[in-house]
C-alpha atoms as a PDB file:
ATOM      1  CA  UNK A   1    -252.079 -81.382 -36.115  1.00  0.00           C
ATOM      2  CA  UNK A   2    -251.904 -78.864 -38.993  1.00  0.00           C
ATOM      3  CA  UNK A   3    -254.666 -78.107 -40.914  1.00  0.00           C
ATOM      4  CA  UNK A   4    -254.027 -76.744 -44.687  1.00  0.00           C
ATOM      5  CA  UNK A   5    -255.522 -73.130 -45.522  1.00  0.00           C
ATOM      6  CA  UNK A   6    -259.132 -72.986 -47.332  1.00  0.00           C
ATOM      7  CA  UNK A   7    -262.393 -71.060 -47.093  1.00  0.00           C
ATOM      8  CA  UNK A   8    -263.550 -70.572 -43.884  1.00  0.00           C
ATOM      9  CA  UNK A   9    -266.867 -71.957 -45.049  1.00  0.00           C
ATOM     10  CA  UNK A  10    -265.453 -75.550 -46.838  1.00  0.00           C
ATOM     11  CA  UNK A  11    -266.691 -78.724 -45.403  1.00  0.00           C
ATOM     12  CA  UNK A  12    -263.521 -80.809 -45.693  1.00  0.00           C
ATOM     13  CA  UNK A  13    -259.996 -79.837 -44.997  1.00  0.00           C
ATOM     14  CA  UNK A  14    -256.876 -81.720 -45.751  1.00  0.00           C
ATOM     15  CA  UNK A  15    -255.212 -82.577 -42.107  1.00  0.00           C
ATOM     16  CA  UNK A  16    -251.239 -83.559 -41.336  1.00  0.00           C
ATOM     17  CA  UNK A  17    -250.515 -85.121 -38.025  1.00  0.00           C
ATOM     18  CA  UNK A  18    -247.954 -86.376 -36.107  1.00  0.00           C
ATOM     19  CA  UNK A  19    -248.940 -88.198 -32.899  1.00  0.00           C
ATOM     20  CA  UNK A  20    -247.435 -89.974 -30.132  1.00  0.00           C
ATOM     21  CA  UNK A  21    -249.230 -92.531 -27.919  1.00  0.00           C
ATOM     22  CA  UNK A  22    -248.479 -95.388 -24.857  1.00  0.00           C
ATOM     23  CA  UNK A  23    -250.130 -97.969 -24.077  1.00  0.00           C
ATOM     24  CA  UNK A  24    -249.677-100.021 -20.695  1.00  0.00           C
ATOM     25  CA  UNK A  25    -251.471-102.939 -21.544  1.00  0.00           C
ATOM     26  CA  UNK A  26    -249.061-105.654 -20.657  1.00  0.00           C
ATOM     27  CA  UNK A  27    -245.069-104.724 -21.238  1.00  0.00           C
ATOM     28  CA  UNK A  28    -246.409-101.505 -23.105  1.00  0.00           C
ATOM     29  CA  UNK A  29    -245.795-100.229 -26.238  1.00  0.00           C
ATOM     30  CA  UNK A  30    -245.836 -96.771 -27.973  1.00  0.00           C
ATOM     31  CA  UNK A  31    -246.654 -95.668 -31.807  1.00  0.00           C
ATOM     32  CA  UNK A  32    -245.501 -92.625 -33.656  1.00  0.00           C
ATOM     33  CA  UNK A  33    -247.370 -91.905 -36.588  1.00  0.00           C
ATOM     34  CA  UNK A  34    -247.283 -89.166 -39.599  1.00  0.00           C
ATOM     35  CA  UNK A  35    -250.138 -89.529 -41.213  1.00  0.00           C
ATOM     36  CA  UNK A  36    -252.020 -86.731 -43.654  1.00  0.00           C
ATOM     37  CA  UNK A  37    -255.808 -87.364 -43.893  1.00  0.00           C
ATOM     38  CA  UNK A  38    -259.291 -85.473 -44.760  1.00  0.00           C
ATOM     39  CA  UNK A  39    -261.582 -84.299 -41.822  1.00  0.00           C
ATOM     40  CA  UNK A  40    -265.330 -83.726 -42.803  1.00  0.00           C
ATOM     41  CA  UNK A  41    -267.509 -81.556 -41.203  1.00  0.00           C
ATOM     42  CA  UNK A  42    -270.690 -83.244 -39.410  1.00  0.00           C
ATOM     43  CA  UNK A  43    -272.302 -80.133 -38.243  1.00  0.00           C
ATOM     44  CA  UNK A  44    -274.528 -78.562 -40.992  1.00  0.00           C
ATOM     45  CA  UNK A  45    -272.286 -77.242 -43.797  1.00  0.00           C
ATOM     46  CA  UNK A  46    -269.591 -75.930 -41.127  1.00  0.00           C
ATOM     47  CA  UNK A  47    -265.776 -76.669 -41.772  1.00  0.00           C
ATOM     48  CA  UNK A  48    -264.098 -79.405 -39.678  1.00  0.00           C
ATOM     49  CA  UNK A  49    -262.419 -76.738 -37.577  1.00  0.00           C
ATOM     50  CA  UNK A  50    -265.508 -74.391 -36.512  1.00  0.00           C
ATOM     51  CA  UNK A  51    -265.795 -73.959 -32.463  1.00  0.00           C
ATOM     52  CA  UNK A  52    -268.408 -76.087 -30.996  1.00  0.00           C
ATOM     53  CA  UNK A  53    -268.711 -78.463 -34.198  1.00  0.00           C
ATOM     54  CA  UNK A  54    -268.683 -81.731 -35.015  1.00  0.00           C
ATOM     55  CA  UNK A  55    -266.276 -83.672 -37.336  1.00  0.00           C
ATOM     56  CA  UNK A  56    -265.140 -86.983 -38.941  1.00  0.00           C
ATOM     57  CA  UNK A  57    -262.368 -88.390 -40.986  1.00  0.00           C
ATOM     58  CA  UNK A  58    -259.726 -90.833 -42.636  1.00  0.00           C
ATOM     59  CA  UNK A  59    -256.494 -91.082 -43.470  1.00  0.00           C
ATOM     60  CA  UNK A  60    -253.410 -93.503 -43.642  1.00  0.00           C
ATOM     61  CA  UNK A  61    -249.112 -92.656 -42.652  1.00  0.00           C
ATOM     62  CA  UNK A  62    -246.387 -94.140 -41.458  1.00  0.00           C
ATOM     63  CA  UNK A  63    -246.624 -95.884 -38.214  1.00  0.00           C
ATOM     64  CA  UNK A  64    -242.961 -96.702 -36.046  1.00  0.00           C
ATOM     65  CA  UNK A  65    -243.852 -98.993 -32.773  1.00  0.00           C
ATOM     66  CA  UNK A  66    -241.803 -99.904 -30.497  1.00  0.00           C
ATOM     67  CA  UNK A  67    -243.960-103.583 -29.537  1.00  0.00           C
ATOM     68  CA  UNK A  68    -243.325-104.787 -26.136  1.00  0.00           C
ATOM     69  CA  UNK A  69    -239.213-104.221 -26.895  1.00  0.00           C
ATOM     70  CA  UNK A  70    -239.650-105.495 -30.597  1.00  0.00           C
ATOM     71  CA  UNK A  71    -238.535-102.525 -32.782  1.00  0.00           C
ATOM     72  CA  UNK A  72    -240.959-101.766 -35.750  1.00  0.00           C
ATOM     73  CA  UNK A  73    -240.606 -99.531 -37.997  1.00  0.00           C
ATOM     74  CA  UNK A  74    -242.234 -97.749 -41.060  1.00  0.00           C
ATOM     75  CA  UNK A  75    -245.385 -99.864 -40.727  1.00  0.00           C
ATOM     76  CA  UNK A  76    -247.759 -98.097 -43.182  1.00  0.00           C
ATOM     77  CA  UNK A  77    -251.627 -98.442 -41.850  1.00  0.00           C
ATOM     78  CA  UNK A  78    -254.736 -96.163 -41.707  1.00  0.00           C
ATOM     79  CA  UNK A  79    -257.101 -94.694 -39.181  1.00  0.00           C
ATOM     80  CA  UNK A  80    -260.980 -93.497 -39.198  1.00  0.00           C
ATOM     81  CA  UNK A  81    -261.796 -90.794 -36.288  1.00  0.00           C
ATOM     82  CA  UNK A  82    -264.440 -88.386 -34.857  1.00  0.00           C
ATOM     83  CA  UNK A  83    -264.215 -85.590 -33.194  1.00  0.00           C
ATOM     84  CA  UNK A  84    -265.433 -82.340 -31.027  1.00  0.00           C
ATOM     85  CA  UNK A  85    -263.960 -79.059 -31.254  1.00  0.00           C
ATOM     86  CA  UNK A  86    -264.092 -77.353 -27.986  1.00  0.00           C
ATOM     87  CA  UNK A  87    -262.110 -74.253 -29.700  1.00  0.00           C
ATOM     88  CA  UNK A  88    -260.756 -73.681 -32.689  1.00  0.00           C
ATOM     89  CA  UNK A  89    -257.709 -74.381 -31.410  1.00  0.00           C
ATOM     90  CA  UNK A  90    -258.432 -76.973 -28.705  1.00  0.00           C
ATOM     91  CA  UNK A  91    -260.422 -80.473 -30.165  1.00  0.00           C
ATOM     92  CA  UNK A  92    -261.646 -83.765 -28.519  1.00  0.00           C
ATOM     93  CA  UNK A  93    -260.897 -86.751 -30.515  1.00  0.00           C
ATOM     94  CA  UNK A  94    -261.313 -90.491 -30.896  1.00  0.00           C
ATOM     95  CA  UNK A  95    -259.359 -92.982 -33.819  1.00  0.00           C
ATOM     96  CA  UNK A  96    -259.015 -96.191 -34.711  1.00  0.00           C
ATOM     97  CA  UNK A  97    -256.076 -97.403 -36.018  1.00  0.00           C
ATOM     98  CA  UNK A  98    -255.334-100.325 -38.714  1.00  0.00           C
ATOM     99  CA  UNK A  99    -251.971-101.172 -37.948  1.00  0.00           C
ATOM    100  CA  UNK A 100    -250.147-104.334 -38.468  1.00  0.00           C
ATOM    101  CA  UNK A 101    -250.026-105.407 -34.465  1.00  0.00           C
ATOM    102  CA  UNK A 102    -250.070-102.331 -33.097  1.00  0.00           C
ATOM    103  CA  UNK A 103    -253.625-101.305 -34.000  1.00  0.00           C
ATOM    104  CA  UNK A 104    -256.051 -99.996 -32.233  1.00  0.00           C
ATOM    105  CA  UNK A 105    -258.982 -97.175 -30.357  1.00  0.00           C
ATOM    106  CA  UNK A 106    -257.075 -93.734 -29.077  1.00  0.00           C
ATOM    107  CA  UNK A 107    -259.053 -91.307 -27.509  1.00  0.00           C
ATOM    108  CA  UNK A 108    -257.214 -87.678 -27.182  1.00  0.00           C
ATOM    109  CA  UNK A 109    -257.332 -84.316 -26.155  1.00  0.00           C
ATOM    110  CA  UNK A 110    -255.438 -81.913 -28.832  1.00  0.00           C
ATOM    111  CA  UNK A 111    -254.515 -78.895 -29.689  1.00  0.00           C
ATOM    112  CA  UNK A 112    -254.397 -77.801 -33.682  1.00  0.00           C
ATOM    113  CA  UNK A 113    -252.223 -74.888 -34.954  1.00  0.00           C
END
């Protein structure tokens, strides 16, 4: 994920992300997003990407799945998350995507640079 330069002290930051996931329910699938979004900070007035904070957000991309063998791409869709920062760097995180058929929770470990 790449966060866009502010303050240090602003609440909300304007996030870009590309993500990869698998699922092995059934046949499997995977989705590849890019997706730009806005995190909020949840832990007093403290930026999204403060050590040891708290954080929530939204945003919508461009989804390609690959369904069970049926190729889909350029699916647009949406997610709402939370999150934990660990680091600055290093962030806990769980989303929920709105996806024509490929929707879904994701719960992920990251790294932000």
């Amino acid at each position: 994920r790449y966060t866009f330069p502010a303050k240090p002290a602003a609440v909300s930051r304007t996030v870009l992300g590309i993500s990869a996931s698998h699922s092995s329910r059934g046949e499997g699938s995977t989705l590849v997003s890019g997706t730009v979004g806005l995190a909020y900070g949840l832990t007093g007035r403290r930026s999204p990407l403060a050590a040891q904070a708290a954080y929530a957000g939204v945003g919508a991309g461009i989804y390609g799945a690959d369904l069970n063998g049926i190729h889909a791409f350029a699916r647009p869709g949406a997610y709402a998350e939370a999150g934990y920062n660990v680091t600055e760097t290093l962030f806990l995180n769980a989303q929920y995507r709105l996806v024509d058929r490929a929707g879904g929770a994701a719960l992920a470990l990251g790294a932000r640079f």
